[in-house]
Protein backbone atom coordinates (compact mmCIF):
# COMPACT_ATOMS: atom_id res chain seq x y z
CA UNK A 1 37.55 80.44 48.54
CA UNK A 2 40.18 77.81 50.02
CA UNK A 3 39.27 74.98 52.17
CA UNK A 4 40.67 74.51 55.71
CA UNK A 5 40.76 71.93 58.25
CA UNK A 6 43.78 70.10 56.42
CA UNK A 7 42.08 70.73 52.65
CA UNK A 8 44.06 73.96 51.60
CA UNK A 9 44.66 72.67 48.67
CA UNK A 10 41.27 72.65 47.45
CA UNK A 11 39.91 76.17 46.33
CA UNK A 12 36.14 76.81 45.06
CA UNK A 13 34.44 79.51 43.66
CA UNK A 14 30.82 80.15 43.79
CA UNK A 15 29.14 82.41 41.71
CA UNK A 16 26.57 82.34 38.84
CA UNK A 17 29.07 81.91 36.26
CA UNK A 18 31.16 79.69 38.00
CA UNK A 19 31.57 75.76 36.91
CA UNK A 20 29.79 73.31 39.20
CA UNK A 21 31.26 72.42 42.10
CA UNK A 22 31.93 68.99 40.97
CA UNK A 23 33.62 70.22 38.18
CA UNK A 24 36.23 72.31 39.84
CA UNK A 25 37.06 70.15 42.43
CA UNK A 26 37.45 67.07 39.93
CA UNK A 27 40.11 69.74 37.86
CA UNK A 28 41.82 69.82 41.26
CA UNK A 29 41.81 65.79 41.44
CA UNK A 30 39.33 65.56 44.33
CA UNK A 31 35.39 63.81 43.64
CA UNK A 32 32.60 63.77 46.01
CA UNK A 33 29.39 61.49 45.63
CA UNK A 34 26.43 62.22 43.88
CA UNK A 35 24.59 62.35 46.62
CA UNK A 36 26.79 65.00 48.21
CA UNK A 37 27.36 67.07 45.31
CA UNK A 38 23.49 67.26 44.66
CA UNK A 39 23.23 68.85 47.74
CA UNK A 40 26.01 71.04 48.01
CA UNK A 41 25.52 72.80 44.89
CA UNK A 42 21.69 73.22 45.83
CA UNK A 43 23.01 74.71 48.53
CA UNK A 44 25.41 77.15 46.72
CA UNK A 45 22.74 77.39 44.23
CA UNK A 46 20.63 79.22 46.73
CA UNK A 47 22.84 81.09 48.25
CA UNK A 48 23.64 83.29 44.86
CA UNK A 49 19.96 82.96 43.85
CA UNK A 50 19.36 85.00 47.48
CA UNK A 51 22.51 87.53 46.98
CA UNK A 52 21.50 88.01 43.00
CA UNK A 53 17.96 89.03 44.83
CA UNK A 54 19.77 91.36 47.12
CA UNK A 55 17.42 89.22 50.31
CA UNK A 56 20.80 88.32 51.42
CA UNK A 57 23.66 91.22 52.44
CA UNK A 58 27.26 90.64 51.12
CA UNK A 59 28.68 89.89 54.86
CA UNK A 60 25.97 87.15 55.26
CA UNK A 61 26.90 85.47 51.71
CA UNK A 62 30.39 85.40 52.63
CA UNK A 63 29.98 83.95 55.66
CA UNK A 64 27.74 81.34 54.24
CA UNK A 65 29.94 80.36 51.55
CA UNK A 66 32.65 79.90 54.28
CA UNK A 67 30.38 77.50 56.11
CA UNK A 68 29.76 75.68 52.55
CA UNK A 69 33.42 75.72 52.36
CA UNK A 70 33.85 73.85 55.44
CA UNK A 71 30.89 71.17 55.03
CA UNK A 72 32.74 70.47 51.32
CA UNK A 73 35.99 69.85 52.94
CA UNK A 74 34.86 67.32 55.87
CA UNK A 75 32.47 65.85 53.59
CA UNK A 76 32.87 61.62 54.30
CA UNK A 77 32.89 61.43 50.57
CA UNK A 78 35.45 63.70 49.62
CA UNK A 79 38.29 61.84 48.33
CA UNK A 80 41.06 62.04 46.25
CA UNK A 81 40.71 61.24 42.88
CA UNK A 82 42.96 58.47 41.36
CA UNK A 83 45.16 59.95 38.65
């Protein structure tokens, strides 16, 4: 999923298989604070542990992993990684 609002560069993918979303968006030479990547991957966390319990509908997991997307890409902490 790609990140808008100016961040297009940054793509994520959640999933149970997926790496952490720390982890990808350090390969992609971003880094967000530990307190903000605790709670964004709790958050993405739940969302597939929902959908893999079929409580949530596709449609509804898509659109919250777009919101996710969103709150990840305004995040305060969200910077740019020095190389």
């Amino acid at each position: 999923m790609d990140g808008g609002d100016g961040m297009s560069g940054i793509a994520l993918h959640f999933g149970a298989l997926c790496d952490p979303i720390q982890k990808q968006l350090n390969n992609q030479g971003y880094a967000l604070s530990e307190k903000d990547d605790a709670r964004f991957q709790a958050i993405a966390d739940a969302i597939i542990m929902l959908e893999l319990h079929d409580i949530l509908p596709e449609s509804v997991v898509y659109k919250a992993e777009q919101k996710l997307m969103k709150m990840i890409c305004s995040a305060e902490s969200l910077a740019e990684k020095d190389p």
